[in-house]
Protein backbone atom coordinates (compact mmCIF):
# COMPACT_ATOMS: atom_id res chain seq x y z
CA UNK A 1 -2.68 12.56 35.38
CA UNK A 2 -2.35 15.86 36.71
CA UNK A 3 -3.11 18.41 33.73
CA UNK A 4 -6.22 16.84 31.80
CA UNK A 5 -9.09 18.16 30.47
CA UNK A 6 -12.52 15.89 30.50
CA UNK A 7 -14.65 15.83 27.12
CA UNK A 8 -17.35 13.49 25.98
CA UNK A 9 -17.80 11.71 22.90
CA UNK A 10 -20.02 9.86 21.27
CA UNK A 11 -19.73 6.31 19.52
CA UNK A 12 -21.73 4.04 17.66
CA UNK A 13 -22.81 1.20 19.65
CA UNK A 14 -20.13 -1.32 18.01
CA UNK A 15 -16.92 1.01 19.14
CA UNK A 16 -18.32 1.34 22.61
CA UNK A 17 -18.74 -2.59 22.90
CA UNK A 18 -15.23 -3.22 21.64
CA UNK A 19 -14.06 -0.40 23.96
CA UNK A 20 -15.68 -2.10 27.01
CA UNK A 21 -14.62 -5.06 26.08
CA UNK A 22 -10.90 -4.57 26.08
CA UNK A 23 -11.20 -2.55 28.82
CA UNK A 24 -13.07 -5.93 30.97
CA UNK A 25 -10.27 -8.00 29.36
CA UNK A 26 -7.38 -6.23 31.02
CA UNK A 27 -6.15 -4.78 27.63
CA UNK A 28 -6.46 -1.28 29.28
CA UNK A 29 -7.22 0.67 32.86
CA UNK A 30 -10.13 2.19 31.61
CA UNK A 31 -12.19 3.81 28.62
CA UNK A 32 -9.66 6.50 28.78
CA UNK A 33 -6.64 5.33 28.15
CA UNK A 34 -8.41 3.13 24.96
CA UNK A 35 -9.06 6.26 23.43
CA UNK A 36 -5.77 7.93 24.63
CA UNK A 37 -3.73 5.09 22.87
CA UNK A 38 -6.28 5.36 19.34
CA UNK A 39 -5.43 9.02 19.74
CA UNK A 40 -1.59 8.38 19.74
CA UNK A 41 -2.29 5.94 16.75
CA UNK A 42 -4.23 8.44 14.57
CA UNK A 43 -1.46 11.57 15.55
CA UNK A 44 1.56 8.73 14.45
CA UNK A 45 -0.50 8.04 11.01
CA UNK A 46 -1.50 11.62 10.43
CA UNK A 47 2.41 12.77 11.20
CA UNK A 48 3.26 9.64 8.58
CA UNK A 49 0.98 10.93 6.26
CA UNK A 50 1.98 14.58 6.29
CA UNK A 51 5.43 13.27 5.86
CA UNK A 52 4.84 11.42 2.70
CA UNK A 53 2.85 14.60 1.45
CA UNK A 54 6.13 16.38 2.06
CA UNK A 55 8.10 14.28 0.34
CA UNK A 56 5.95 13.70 -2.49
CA UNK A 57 6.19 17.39 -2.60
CA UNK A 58 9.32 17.57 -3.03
CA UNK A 59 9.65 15.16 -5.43
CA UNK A 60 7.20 16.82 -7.52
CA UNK A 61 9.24 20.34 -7.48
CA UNK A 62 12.45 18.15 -8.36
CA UNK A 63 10.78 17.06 -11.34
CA UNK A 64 9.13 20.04 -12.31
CA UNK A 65 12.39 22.04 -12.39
CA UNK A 66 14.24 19.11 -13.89
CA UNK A 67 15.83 20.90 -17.13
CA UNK A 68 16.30 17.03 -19.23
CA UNK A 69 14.87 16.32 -21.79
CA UNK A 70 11.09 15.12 -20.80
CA UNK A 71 9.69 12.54 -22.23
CA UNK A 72 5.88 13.28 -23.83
CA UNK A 73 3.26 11.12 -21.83
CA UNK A 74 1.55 9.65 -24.47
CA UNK A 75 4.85 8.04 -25.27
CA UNK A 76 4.74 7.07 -21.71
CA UNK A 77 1.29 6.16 -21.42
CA UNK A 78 2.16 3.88 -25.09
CA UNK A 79 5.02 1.83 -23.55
CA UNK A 80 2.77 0.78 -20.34
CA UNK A 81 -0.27 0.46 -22.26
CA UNK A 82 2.35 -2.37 -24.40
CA UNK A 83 3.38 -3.65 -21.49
CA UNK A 84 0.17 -4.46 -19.39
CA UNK A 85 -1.00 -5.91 -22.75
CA UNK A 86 1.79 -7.91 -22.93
CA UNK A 87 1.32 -9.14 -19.17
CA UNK A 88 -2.10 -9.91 -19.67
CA UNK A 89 -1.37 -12.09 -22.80
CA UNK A 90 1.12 -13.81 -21.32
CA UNK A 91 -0.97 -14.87 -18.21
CA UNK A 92 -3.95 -15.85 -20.92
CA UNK A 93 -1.59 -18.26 -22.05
């Protein structure tokens, strides 16, 4: 790899083992790439999870400039608490 940049980290006893392990196994080259492929999988999570956050964003302005008529959320909060109760009485049976 021509442009990289050496750090050092620290990890509990238990990740290192695994990390050696894999590493002994064939899984990976070395200790590097390990922690070069959990960085990739944290950055693809973190991207998914920013994502969602936009979306739920979105969704959230959507509703909160919705001009129908809203619904009061006790009336809400009534129905499921009628329906869970339901559910559960039905199961009892």
């Amino acid at each position: 790899m021509p442009n990289v940049e050496k750090i050092s980290i620290a990890l509990p006893p238990e990740m290192a083992a695994l990390m050696r392990q894999v590493v002994e196994a064939g899984e990976y080259a070395s200790n590097s790439e390990v922690i070069r492929d959990a960085l990739r999988d944290w950055t693809y999570k973190r991207e998914l999870r920013l994502r969602g956050l936009e979306d739920l964003r979105a969704v959230w302005d959507e509703a909160i400039h919705d001009s129908r008529a809203r619904v009061p959320a006790e009336d809400v909060l009534k129905r499921l608490r009628s329906k869970y109760r339901a559910l559960v009485e039905t199961g009892a049976k």
